[in-house]
C-alpha atoms as a PDB file:
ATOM      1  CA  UNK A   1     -15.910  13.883 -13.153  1.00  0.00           C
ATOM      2  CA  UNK A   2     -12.752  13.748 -14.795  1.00  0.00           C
ATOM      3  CA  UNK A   3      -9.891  13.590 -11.954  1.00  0.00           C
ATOM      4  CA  UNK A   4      -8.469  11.706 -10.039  1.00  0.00           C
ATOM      5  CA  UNK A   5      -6.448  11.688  -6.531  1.00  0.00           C
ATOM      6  CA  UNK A   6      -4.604   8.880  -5.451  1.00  0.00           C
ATOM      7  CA  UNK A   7      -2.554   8.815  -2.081  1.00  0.00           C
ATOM      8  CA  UNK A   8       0.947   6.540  -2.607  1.00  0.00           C
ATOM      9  CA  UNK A   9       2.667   8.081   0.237  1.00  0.00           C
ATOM     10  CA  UNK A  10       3.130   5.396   3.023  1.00  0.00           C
ATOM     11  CA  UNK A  11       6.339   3.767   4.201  1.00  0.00           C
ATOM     12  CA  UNK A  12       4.041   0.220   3.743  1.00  0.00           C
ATOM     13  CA  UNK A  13       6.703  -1.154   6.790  1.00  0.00           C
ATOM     14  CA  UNK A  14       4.478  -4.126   6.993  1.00  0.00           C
ATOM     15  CA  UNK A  15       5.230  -5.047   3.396  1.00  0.00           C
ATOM     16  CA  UNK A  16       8.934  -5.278   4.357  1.00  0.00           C
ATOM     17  CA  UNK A  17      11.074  -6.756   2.543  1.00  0.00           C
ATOM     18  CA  UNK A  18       9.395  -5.682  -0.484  1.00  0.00           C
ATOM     19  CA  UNK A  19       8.845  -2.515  -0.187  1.00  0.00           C
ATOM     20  CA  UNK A  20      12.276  -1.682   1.380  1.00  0.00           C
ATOM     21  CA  UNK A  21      13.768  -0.478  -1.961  1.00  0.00           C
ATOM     22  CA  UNK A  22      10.048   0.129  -4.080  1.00  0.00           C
ATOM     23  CA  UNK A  23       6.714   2.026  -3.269  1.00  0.00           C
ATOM     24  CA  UNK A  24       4.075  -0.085  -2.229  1.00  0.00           C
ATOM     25  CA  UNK A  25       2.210   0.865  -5.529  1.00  0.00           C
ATOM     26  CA  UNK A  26       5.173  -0.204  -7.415  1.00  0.00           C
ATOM     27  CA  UNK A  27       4.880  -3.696  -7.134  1.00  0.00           C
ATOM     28  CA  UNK A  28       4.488  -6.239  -9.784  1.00  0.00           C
ATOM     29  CA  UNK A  29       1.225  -7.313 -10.852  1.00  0.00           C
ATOM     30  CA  UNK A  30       1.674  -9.373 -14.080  1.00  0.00           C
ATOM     31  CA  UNK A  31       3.507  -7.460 -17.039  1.00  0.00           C
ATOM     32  CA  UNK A  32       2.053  -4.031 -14.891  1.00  0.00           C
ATOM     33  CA  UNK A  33       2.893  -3.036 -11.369  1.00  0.00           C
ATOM     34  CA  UNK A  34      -0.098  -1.921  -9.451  1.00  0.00           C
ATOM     35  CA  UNK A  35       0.016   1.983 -10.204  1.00  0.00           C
ATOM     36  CA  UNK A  36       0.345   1.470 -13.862  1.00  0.00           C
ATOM     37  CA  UNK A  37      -2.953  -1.350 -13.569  1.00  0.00           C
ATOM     38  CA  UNK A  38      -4.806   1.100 -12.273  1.00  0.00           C
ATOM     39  CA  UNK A  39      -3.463   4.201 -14.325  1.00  0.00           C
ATOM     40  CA  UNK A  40      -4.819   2.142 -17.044  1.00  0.00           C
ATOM     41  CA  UNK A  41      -7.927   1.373 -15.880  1.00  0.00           C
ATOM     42  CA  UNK A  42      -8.872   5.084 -14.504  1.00  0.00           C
ATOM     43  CA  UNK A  43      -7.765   6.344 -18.563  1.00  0.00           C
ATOM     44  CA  UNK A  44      -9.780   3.498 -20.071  1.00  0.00           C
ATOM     45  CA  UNK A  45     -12.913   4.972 -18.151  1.00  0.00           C
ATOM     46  CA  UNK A  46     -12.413   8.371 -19.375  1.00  0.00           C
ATOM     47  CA  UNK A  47     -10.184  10.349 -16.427  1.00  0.00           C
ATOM     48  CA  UNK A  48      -8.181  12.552 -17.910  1.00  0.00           C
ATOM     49  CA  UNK A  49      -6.009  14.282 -14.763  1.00  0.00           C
ATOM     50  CA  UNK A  50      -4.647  11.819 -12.252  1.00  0.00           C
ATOM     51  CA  UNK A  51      -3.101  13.725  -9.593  1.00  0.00           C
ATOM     52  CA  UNK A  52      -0.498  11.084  -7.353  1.00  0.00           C
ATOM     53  CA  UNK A  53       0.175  12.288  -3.777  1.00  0.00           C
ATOM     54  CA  UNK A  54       3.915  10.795  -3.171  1.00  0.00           C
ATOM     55  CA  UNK A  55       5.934  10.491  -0.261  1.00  0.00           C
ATOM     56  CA  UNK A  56       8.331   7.594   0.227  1.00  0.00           C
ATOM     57  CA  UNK A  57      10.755   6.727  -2.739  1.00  0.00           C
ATOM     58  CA  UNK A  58       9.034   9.452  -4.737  1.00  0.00           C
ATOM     59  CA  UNK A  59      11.230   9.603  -7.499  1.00  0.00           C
ATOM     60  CA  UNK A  60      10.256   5.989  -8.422  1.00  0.00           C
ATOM     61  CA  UNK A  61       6.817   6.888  -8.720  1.00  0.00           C
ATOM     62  CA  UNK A  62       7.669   9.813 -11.218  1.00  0.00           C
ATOM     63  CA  UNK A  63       9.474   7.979 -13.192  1.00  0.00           C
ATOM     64  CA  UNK A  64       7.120   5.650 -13.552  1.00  0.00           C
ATOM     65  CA  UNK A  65       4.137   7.729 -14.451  1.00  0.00           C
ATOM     66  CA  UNK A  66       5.614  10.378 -16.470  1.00  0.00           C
ATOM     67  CA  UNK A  67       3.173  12.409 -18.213  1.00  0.00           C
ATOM     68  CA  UNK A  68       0.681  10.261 -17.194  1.00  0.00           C
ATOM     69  CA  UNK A  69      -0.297  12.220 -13.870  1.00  0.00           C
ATOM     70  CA  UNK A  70       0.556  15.568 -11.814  1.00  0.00           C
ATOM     71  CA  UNK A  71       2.972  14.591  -8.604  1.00  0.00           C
ATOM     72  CA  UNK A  72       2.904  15.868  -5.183  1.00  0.00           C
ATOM     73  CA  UNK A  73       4.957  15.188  -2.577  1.00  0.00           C
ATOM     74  CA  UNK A  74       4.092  14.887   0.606  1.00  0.00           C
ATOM     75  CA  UNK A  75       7.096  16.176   2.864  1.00  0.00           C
ATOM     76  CA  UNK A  76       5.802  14.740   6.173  1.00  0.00           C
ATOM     77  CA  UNK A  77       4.629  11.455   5.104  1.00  0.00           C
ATOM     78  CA  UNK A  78       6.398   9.781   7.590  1.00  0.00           C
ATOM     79  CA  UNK A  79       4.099  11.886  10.319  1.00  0.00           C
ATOM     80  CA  UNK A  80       0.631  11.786   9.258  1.00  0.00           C
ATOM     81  CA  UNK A  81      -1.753   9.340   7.273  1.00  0.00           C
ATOM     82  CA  UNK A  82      -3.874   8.695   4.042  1.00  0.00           C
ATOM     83  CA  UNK A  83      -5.726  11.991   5.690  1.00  0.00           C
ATOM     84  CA  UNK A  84      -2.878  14.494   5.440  1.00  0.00           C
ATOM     85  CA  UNK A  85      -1.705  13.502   2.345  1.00  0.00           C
ATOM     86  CA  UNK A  86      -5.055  14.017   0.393  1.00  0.00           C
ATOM     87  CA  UNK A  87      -4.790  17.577   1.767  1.00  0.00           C
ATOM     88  CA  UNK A  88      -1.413  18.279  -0.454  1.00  0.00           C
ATOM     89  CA  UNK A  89      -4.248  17.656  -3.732  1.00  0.00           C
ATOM     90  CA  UNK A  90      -6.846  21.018  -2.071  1.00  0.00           C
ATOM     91  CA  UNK A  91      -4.861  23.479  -4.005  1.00  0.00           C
ATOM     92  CA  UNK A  92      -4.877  21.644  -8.151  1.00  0.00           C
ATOM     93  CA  UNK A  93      -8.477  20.192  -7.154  1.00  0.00           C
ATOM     94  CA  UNK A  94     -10.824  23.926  -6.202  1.00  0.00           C
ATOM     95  CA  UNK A  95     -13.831  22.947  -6.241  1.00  0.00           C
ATOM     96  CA  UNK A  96     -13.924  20.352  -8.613  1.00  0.00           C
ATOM     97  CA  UNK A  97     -15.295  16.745  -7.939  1.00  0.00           C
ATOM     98  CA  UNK A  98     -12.736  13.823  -7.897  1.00  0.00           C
ATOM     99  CA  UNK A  99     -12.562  10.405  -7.690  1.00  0.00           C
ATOM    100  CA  UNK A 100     -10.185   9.101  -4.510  1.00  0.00           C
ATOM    101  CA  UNK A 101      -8.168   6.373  -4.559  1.00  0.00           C
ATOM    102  CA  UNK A 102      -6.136   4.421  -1.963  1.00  0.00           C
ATOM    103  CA  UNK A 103      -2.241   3.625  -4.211  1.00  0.00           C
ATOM    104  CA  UNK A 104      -2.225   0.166  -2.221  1.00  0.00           C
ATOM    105  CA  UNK A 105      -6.327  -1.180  -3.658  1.00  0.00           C
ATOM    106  CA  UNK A 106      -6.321  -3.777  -6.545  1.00  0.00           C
ATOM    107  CA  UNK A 107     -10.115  -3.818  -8.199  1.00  0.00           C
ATOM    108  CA  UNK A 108     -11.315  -5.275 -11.576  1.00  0.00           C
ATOM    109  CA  UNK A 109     -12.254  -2.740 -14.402  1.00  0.00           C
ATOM    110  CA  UNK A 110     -16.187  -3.964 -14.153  1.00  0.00           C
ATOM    111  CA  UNK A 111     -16.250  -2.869 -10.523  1.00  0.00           C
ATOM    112  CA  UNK A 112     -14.776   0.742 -11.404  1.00  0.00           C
ATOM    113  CA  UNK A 113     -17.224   1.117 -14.121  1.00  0.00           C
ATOM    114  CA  UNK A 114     -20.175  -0.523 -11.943  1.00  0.00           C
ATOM    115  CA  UNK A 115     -19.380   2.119  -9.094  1.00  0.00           C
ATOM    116  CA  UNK A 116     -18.786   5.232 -11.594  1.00  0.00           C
ATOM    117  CA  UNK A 117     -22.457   4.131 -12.768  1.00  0.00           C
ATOM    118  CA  UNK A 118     -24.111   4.468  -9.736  1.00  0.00           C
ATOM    119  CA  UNK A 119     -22.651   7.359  -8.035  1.00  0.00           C
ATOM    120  CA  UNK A 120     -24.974  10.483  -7.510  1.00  0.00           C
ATOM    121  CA  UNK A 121     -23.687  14.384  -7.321  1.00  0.00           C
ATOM    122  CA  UNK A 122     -26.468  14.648  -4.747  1.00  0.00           C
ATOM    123  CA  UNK A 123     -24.360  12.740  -2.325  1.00  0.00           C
ATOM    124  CA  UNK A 124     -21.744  14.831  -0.672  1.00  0.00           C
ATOM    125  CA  UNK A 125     -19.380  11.465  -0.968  1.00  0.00           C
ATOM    126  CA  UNK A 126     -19.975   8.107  -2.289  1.00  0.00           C
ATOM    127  CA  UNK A 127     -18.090   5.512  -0.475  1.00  0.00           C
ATOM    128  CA  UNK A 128     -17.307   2.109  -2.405  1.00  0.00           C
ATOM    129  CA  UNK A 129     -18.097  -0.595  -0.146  1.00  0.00           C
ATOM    130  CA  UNK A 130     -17.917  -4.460   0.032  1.00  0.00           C
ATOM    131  CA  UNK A 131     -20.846  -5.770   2.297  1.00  0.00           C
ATOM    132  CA  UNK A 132     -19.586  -8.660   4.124  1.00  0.00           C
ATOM    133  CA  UNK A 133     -18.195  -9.712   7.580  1.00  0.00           C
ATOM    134  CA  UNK A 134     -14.931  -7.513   7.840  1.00  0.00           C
ATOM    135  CA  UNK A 135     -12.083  -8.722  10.109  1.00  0.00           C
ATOM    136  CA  UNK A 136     -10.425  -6.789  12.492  1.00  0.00           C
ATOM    137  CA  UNK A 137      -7.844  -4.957  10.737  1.00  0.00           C
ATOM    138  CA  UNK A 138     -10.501  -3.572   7.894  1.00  0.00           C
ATOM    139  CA  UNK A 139     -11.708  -0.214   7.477  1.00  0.00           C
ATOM    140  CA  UNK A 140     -15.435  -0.821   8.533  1.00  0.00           C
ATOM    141  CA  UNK A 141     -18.803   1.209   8.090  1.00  0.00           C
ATOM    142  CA  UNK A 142     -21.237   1.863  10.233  1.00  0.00           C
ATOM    143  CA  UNK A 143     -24.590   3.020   8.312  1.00  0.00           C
ATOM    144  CA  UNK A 144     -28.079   3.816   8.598  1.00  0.00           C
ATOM    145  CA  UNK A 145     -30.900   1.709   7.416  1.00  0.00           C
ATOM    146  CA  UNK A 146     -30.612   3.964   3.986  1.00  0.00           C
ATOM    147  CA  UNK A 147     -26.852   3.865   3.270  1.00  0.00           C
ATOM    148  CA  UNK A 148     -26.132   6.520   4.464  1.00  0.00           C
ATOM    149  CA  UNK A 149     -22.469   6.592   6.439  1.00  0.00           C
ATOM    150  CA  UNK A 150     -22.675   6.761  10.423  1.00  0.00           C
ATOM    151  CA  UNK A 151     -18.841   6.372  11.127  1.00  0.00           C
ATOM    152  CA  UNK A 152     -16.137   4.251   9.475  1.00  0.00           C
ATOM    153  CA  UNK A 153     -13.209   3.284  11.286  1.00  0.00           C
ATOM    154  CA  UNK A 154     -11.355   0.330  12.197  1.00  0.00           C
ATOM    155  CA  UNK A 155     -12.693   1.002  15.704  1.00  0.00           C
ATOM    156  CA  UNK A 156     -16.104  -0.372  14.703  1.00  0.00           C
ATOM    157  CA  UNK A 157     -16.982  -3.399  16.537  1.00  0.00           C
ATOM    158  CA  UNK A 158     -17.829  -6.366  14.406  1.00  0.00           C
ATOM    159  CA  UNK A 159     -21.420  -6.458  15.464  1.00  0.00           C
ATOM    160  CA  UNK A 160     -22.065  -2.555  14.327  1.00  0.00           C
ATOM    161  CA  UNK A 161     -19.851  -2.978  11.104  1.00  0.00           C
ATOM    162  CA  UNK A 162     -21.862  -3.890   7.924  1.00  0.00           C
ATOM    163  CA  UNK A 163     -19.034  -3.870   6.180  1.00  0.00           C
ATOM    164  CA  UNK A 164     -15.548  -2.530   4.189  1.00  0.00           C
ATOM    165  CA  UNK A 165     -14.860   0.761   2.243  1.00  0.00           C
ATOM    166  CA  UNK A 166     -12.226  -0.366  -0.087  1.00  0.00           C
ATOM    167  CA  UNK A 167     -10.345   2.680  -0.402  1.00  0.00           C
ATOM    168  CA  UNK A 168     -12.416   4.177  -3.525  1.00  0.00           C
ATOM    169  CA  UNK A 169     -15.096   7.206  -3.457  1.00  0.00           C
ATOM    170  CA  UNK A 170     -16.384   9.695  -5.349  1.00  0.00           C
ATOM    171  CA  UNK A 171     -15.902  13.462  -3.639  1.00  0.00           C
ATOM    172  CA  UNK A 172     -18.734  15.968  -5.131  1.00  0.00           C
ATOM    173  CA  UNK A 173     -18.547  18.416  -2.585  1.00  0.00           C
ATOM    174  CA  UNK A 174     -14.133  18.827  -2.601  1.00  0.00           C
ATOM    175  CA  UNK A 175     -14.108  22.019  -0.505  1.00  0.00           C
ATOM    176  CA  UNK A 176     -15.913  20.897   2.538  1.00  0.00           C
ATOM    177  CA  UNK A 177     -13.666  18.263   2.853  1.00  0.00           C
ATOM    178  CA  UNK A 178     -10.527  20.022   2.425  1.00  0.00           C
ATOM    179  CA  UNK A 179     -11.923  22.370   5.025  1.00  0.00           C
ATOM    180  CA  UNK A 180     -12.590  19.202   7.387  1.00  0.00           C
ATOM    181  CA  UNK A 181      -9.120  17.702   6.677  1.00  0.00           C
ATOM    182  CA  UNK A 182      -7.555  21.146   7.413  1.00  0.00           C
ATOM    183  CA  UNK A 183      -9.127  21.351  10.994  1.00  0.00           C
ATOM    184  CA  UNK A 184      -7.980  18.444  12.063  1.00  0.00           C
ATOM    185  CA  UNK A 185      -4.737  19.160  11.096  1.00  0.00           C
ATOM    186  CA  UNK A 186      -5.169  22.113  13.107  1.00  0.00           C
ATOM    187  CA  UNK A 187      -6.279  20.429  15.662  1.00  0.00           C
ATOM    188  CA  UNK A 188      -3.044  18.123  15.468  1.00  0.00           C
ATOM    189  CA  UNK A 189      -4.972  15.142  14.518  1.00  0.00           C
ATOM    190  CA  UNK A 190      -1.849  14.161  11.900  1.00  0.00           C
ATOM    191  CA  UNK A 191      -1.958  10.297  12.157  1.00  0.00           C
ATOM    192  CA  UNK A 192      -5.359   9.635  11.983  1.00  0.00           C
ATOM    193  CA  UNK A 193      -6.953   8.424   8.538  1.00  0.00           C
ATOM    194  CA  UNK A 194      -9.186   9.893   5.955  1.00  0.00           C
ATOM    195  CA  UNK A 195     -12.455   8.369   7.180  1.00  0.00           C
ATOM    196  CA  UNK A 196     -11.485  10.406  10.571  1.00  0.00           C
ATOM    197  CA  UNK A 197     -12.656  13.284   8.105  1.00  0.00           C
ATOM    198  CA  UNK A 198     -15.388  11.666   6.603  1.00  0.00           C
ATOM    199  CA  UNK A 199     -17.397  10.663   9.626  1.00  0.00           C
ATOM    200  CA  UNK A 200     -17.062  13.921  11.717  1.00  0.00           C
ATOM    201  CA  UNK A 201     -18.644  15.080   8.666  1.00  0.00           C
ATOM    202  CA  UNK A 202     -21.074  12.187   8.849  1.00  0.00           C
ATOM    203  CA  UNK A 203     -21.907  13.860  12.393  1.00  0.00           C
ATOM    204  CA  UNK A 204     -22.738  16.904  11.317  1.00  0.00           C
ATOM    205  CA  UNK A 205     -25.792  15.190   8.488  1.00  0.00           C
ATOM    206  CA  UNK A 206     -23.343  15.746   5.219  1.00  0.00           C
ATOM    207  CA  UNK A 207     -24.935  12.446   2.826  1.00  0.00           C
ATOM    208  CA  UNK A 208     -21.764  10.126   2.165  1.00  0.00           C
ATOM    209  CA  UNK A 209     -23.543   7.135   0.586  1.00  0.00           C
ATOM    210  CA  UNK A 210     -22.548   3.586   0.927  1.00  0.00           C
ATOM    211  CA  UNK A 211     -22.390   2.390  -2.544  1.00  0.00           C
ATOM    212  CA  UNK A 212     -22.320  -1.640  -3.344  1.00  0.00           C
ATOM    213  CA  UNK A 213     -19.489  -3.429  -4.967  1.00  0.00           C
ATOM    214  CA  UNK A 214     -21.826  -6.832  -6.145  1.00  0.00           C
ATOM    215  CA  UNK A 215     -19.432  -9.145  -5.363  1.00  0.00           C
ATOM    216  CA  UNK A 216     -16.773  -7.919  -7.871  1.00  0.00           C
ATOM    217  CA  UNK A 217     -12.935  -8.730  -6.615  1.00  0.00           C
ATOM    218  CA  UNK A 218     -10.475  -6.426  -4.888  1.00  0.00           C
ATOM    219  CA  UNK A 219      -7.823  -6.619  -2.754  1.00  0.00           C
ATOM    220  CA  UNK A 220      -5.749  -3.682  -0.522  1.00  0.00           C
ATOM    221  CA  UNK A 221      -2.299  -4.493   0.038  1.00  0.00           C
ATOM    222  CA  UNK A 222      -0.891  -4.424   3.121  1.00  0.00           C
ATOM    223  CA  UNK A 223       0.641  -7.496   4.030  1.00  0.00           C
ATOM    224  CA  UNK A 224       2.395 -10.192   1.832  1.00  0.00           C
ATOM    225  CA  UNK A 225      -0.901 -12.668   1.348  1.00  0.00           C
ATOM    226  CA  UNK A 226      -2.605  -9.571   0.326  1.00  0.00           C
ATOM    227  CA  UNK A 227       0.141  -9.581  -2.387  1.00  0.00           C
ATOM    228  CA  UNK A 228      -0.205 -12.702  -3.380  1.00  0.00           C
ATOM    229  CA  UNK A 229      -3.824 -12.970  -3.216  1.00  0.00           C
ATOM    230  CA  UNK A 230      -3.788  -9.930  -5.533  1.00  0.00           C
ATOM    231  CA  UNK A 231      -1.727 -11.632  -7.565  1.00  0.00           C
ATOM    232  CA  UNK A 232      -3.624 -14.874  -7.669  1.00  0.00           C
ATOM    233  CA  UNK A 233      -6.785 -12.795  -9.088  1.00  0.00           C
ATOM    234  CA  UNK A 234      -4.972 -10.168 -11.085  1.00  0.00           C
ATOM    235  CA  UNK A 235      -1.798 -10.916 -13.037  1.00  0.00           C
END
């Protein structure tokens, strides 16, 4: 596995006033802002073609990256989610496995590597997951007593959730997916996130596999003290 997709598309409103003139992902994070962090980290661990899906402010983005990584913009971005975007990546991708990546996730290098370890091309996705009490506004998991995805979705009452996806997974089975994503899209289901995709597939017995994060710090931003917690643990 040797690419990457990252979505970076978002208007991240509820990072105003912050990100009223910058990309979410273009925030600083010590002598780095967050795309460049993990840019580094993904090319330390041996990807070699990062493909960005942009969207707001896009030309800050590819300046920023320059060779680095393949661009695509996302012309509706301000209509449909994390779900439509990763669609724009179906054509450079084929049938290639990928690593995902939400732009707005902060992680430490161990947990990358720790999660690229234990991944298996017998799943159909491997979901990164921090197993703890979520909140309310997290992207939860419901799973069987093997791992093995049921549904995730903020929905998820706190009871059934056993925990967060953090925005990271491993895709070994690319053209199901796309194929997923595209009839929804169909179906007019713009605004609706990627794990809408991933558990209708879940329904229909495709192995996405829950895959632990041991504790290892992350943080996606989305409001301010996310920011600032992220920077607390990562500048």
């Amino acid at each position: 596995m040797k690419t990457v997709v990252i979505v970076a598309a978002g208007l991240s409103s509820r990072l105003y006033p912050l990100t009223k003139t910058s990309p979410k992902c273009l925030l600083p994070l010590g002598t780095e802002n967050i795309l460049q962090r993990n840019l580094r980290l993904l090319e330390n661990n041996g990807f070699e073609r990062i493909i960005i899906i942009t969207g707001y402010l896009k030309e800050m983005i590819e300046h920023t990256v320059e060779s680095r990584a393949v661009t695509l913009f996302n012309p509706f971005y301000k209509f449909c989610n994390n779900m439509g975007s990763l669609y724009f990546a179906k054509n450079l991708v084929g049938r290639e496995p990928f690593l995902y990546l939400h732009g707005d996730v902060v992680f430490s290098e161990l947990l990358l590597q720790q999660f690229l370890n234990n991944i298996d091309e017998q799943h159909f996705i491997d979901l990164a997951v921090d197993f703890k009490e979520a909140d309310e506004e997290a992207m939860k998991v419901q799973i069987n007593e093997e791992f093995y995805l049921i549904r995730s979705s903020k929905d998820i009452t706190l009871e059934d959730s056993k925990g967060e996806w953090i925005g990271l997974a491993a895709i070994h089975r690319p053209e199901k997916l796309f194929k997923e994503i595209e009839k929804q899209l169909v179906a007019e289901n713009m605004n609706v996130y990627d794990t809408y995709a991933f558990t209708e597939l879940a329904k229909n017995d495709e192995r996405i596999k829950c895959l632990p994060i041991y504790d290892e710090p992350w943080v996606e931003v989305d409001f301010i003290e996310d920011y600032e917690k992220a920077k607390e643990l990562f500048e």
